[in-house]
C-alpha atoms as a PDB file:
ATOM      1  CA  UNK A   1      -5.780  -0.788  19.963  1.00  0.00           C
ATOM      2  CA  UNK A   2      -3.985   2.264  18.280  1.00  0.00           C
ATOM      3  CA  UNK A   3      -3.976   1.853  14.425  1.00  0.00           C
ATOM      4  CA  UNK A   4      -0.956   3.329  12.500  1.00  0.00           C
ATOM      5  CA  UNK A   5      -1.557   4.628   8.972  1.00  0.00           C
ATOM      6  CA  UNK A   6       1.454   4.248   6.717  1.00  0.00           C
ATOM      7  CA  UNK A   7       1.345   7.183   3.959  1.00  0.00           C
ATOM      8  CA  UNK A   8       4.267   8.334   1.617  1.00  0.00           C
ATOM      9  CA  UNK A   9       4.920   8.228  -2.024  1.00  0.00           C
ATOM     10  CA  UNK A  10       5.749   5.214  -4.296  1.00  0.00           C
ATOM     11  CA  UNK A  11       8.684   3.933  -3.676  1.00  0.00           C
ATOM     12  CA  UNK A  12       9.091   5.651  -0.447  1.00  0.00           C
ATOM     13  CA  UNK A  13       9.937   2.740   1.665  1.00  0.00           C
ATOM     14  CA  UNK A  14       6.422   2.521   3.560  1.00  0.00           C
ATOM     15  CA  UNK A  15       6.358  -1.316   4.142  1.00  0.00           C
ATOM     16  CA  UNK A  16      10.770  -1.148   5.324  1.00  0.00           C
ATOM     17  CA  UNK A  17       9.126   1.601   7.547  1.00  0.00           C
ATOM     18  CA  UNK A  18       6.105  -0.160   8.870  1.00  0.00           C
ATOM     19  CA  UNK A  19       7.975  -3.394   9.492  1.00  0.00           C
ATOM     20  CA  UNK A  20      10.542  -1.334  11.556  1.00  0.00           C
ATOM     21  CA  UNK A  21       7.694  -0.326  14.132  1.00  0.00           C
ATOM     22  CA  UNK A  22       7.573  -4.172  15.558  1.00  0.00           C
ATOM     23  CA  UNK A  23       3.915  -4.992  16.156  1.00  0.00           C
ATOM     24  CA  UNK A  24       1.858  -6.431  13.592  1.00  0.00           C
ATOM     25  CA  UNK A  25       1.526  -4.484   9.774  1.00  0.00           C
ATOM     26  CA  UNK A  26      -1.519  -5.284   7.245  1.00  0.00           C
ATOM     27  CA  UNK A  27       0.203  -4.983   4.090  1.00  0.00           C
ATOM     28  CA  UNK A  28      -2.456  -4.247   1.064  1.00  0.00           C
ATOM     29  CA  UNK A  29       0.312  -4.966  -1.505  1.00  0.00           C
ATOM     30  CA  UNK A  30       0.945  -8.088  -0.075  1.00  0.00           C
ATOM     31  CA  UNK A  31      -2.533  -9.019   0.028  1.00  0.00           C
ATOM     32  CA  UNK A  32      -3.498  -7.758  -3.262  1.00  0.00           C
ATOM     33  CA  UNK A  33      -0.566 -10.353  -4.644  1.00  0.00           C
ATOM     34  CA  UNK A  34      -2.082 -13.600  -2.451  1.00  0.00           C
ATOM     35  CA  UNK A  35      -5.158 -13.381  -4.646  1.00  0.00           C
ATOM     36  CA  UNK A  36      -3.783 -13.076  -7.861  1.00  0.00           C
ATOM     37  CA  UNK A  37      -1.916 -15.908  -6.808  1.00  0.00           C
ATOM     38  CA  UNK A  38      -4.602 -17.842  -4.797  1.00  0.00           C
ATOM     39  CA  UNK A  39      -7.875 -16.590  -5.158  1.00  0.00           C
ATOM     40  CA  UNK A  40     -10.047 -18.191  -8.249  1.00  0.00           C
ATOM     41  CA  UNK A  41     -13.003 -16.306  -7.744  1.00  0.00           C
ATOM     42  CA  UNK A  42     -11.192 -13.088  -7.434  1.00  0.00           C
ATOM     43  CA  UNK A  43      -9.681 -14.448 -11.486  1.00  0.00           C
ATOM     44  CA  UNK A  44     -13.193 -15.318 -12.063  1.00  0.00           C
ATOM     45  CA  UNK A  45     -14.425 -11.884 -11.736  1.00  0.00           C
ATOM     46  CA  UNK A  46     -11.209 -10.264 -13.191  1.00  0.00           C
ATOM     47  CA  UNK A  47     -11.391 -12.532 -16.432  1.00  0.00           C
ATOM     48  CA  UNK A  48     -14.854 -11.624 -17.068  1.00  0.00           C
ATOM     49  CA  UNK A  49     -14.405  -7.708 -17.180  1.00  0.00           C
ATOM     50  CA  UNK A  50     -11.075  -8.437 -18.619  1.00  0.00           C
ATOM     51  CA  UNK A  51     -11.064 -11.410 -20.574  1.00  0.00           C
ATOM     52  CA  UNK A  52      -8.289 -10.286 -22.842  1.00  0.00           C
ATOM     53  CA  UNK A  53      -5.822  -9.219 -20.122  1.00  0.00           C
ATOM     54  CA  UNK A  54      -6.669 -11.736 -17.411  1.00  0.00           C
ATOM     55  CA  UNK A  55      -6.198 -15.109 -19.961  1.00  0.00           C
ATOM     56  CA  UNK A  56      -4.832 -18.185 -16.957  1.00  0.00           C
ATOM     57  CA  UNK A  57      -4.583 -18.517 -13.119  1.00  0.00           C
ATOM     58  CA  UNK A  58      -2.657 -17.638 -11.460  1.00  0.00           C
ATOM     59  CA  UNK A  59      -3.032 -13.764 -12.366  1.00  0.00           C
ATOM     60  CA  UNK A  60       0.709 -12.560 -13.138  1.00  0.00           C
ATOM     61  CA  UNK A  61       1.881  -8.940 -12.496  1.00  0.00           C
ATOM     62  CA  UNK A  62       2.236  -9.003 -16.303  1.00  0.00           C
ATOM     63  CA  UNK A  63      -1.630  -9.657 -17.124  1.00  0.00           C
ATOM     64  CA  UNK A  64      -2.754  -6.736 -14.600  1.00  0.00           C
ATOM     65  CA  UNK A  65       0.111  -3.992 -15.747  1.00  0.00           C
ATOM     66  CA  UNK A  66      -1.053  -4.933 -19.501  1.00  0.00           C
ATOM     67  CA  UNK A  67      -4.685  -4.093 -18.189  1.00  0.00           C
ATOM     68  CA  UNK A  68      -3.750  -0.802 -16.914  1.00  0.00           C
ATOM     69  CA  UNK A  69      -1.428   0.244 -19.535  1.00  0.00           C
ATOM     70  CA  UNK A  70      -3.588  -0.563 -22.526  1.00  0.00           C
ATOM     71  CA  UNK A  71      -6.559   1.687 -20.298  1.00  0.00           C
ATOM     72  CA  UNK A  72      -7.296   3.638 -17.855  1.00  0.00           C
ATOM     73  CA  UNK A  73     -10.621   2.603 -17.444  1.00  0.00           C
ATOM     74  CA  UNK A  74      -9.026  -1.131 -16.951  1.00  0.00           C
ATOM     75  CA  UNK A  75      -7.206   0.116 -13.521  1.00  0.00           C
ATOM     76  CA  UNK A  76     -10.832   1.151 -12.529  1.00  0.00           C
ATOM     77  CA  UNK A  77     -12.155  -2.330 -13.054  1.00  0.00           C
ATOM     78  CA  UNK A  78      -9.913  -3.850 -11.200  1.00  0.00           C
ATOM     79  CA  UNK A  79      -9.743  -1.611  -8.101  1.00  0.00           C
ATOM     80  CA  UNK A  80     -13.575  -2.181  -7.988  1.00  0.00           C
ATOM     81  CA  UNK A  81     -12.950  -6.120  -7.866  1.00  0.00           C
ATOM     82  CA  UNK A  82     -10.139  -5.749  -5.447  1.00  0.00           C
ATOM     83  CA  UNK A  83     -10.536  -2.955  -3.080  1.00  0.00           C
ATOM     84  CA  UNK A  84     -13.378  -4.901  -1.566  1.00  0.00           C
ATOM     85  CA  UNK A  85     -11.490  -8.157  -1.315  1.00  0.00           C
ATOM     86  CA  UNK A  86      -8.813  -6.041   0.779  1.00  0.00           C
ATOM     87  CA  UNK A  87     -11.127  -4.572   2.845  1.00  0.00           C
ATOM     88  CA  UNK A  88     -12.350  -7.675   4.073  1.00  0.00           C
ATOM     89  CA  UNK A  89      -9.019  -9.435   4.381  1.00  0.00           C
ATOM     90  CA  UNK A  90      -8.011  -5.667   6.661  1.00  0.00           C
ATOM     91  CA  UNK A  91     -11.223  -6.400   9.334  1.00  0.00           C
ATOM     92  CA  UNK A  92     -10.434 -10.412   9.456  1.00  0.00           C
ATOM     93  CA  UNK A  93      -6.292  -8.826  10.455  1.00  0.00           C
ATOM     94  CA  UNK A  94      -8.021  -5.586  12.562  1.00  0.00           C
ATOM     95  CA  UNK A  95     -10.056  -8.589  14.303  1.00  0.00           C
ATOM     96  CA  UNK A  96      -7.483 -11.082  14.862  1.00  0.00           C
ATOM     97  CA  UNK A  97      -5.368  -8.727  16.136  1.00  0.00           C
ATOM     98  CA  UNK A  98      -8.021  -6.571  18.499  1.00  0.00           C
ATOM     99  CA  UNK A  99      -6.199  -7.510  21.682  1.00  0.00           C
ATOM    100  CA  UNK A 100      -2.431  -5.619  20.346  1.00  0.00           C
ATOM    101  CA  UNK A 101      -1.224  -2.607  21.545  1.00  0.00           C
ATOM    102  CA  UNK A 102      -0.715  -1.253  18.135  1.00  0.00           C
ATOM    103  CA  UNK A 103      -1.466  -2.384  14.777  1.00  0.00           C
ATOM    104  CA  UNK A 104      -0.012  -1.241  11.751  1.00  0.00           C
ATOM    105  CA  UNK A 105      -1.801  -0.318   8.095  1.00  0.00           C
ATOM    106  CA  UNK A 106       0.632  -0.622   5.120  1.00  0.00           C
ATOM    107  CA  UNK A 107      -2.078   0.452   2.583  1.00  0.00           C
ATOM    108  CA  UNK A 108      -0.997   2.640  -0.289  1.00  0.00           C
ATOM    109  CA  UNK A 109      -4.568   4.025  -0.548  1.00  0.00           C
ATOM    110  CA  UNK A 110      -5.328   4.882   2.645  1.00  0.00           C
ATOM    111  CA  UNK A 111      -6.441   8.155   2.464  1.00  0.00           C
ATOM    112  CA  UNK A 112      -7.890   8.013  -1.078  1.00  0.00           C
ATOM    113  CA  UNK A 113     -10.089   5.258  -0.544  1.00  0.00           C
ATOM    114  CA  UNK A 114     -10.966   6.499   3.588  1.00  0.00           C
ATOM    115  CA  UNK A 115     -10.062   3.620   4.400  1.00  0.00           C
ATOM    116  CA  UNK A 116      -8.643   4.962   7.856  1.00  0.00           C
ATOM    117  CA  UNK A 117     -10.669   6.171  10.937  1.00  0.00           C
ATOM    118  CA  UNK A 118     -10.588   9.662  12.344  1.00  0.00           C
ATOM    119  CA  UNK A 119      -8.588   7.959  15.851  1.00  0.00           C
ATOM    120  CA  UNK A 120      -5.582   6.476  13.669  1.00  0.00           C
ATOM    121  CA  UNK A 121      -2.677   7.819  13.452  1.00  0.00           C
ATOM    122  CA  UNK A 122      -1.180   8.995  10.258  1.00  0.00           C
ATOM    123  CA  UNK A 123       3.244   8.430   9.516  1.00  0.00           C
ATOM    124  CA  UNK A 124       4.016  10.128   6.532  1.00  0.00           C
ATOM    125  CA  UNK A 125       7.059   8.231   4.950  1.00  0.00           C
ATOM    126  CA  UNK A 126       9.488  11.153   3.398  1.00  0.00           C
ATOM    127  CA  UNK A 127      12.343  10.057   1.231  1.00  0.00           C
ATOM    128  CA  UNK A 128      14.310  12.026  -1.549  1.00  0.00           C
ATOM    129  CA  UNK A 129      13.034  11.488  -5.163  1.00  0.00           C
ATOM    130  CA  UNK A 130      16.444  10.510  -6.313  1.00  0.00           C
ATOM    131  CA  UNK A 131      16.351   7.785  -3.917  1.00  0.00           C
ATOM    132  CA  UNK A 132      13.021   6.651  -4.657  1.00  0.00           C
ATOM    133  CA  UNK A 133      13.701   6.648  -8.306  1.00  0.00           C
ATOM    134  CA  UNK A 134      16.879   4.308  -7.861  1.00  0.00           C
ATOM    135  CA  UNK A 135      14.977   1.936  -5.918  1.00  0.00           C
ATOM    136  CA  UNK A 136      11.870   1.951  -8.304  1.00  0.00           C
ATOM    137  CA  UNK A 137      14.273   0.875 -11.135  1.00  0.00           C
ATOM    138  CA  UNK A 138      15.817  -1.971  -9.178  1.00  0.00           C
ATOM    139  CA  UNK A 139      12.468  -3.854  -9.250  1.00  0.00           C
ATOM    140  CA  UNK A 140      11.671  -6.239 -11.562  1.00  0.00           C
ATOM    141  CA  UNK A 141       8.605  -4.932 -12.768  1.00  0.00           C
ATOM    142  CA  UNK A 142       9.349  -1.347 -12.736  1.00  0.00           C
ATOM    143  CA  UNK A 143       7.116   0.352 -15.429  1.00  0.00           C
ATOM    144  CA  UNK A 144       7.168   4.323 -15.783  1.00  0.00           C
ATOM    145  CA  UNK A 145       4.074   4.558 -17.262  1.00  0.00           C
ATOM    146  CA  UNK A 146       2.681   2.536 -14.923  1.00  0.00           C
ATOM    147  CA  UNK A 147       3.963   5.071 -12.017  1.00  0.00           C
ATOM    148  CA  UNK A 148       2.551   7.736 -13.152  1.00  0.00           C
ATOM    149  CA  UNK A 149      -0.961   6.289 -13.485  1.00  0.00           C
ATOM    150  CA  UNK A 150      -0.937   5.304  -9.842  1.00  0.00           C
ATOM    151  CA  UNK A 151       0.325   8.571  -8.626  1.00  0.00           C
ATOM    152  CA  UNK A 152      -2.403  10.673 -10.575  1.00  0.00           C
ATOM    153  CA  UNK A 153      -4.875   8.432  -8.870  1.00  0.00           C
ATOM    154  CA  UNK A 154      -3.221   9.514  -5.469  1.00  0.00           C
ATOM    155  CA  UNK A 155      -3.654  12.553  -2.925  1.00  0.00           C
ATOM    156  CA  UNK A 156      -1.081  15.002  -3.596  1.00  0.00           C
ATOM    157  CA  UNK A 157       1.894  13.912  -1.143  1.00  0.00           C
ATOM    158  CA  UNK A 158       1.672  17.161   0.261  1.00  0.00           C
ATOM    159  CA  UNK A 159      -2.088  16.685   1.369  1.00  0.00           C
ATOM    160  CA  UNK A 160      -1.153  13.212   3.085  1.00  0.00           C
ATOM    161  CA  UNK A 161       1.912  15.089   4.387  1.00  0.00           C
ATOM    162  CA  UNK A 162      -0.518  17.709   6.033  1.00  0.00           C
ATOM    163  CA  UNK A 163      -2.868  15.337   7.137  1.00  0.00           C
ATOM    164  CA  UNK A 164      -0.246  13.081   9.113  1.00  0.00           C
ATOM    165  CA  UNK A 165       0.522  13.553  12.591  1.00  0.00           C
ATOM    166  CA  UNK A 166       4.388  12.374  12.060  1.00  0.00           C
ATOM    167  CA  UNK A 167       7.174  12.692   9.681  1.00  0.00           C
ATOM    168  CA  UNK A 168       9.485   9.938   9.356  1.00  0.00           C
ATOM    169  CA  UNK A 169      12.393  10.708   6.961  1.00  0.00           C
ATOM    170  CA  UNK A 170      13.641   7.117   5.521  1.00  0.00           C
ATOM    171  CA  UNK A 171      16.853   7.261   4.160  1.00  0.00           C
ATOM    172  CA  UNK A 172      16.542   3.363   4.175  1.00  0.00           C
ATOM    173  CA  UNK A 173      19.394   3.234   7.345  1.00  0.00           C
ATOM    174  CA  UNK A 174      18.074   1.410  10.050  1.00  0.00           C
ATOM    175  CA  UNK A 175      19.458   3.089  12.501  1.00  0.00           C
ATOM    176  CA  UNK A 176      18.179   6.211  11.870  1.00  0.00           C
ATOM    177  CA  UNK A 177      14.511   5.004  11.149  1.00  0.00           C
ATOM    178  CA  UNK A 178      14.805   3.680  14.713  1.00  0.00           C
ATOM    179  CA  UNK A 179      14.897   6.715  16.194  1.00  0.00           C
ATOM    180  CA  UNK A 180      12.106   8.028  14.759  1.00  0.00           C
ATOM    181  CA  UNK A 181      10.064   5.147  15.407  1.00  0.00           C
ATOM    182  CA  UNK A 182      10.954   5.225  19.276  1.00  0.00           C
ATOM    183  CA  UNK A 183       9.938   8.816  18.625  1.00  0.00           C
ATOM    184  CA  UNK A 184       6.489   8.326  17.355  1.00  0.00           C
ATOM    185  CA  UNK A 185       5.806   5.023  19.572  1.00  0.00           C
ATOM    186  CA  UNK A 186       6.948   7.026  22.715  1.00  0.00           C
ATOM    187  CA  UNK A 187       4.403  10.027  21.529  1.00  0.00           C
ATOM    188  CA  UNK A 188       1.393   7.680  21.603  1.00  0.00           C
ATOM    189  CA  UNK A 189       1.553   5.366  23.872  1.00  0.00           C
END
């Protein structure tokens, strides 16, 4: 099984990208948002090192971006509750899905938390700021501050840009991204 890494800034487009590629994606985001919604043990352990932020189950987007606003010490809390969870949830996927050609990680933190093995293969999702800025607003829980605490817990984009072994420029066109897909697919397999 080859295992793509997804990498790119915030806003970049990384899980349009990684469903483009057509085999199955792990997406950490997506994951992360199942247990706040469905996980009571995972609230459990979140209201007890966060009792004022993490007040009724389900967890809401608002409870955790409080959390991590208020501190930064909060957003390290939490990542030590959840990273874990993820991690798990990523080798029940990597084992379901052992007999695929290719699998594909959608995990923001990739490289930060080595979460990737020295065999996968690293896309690094390039977009224009301006674009990634207008898309960023047009969520509905688009927080600035929030942004930048994420980012300065991130690898320089440059590093991850460096340390991937393909480029794929989204300009969010479909078209385009195909091409580059083909391009990468074609490469390794």
């Amino acid at each position: 099984m080859v295992r793509i890494g997804i990498v790119g800034d915030i806003g970049s487009g990384k899980s349009f990208v990684a469903n483009k590629f057509g085999y199955p994606v792990f997406n950490a985001d997506h994951e992360v948002s199942k247990l706040y919604k469905f996980d009571k043990r995972c609230f459990n352990k979140l209201n007890k090192v966060l009792p004022e932020h993490i007040l009724s189950f389900p967890i809401t987007k608002k409870q955790i971006i409080s959390a991590i606003i208020e501190n930064n010490f909060n957003l390290k809390k939490i990542i030590k509750i959840i990273h874990p969870l993820i991690r798990k949830k990523m080798r029940r996927f990597l084992n379901k899905n052992k007999n695929k050609k290719v699998v594909i990680l959608d995990i923001p933190l990739l490289l930060e938390n080595k979460i990737n093995s020295k065999k996968d293969i690293i896309v690094f999702v390039d977009s224009k700021k301006k674009e990634i800025i207008k898309r960023l607003k047009k969520r509905e829980n688009f927080n600035l501050k929030l942004m930048n605490k994420f980012r300065k817990i991130q690898l320089p984009l440059e590093y991850k840009k460096k340390k991937s072994q393909f480029v794929i420029r989204n300009n969010f066109s479909k078209t385009f991204l195909k091409k580059d897909i083909n391009r990468v697919l074609e490469t390794i397999l």
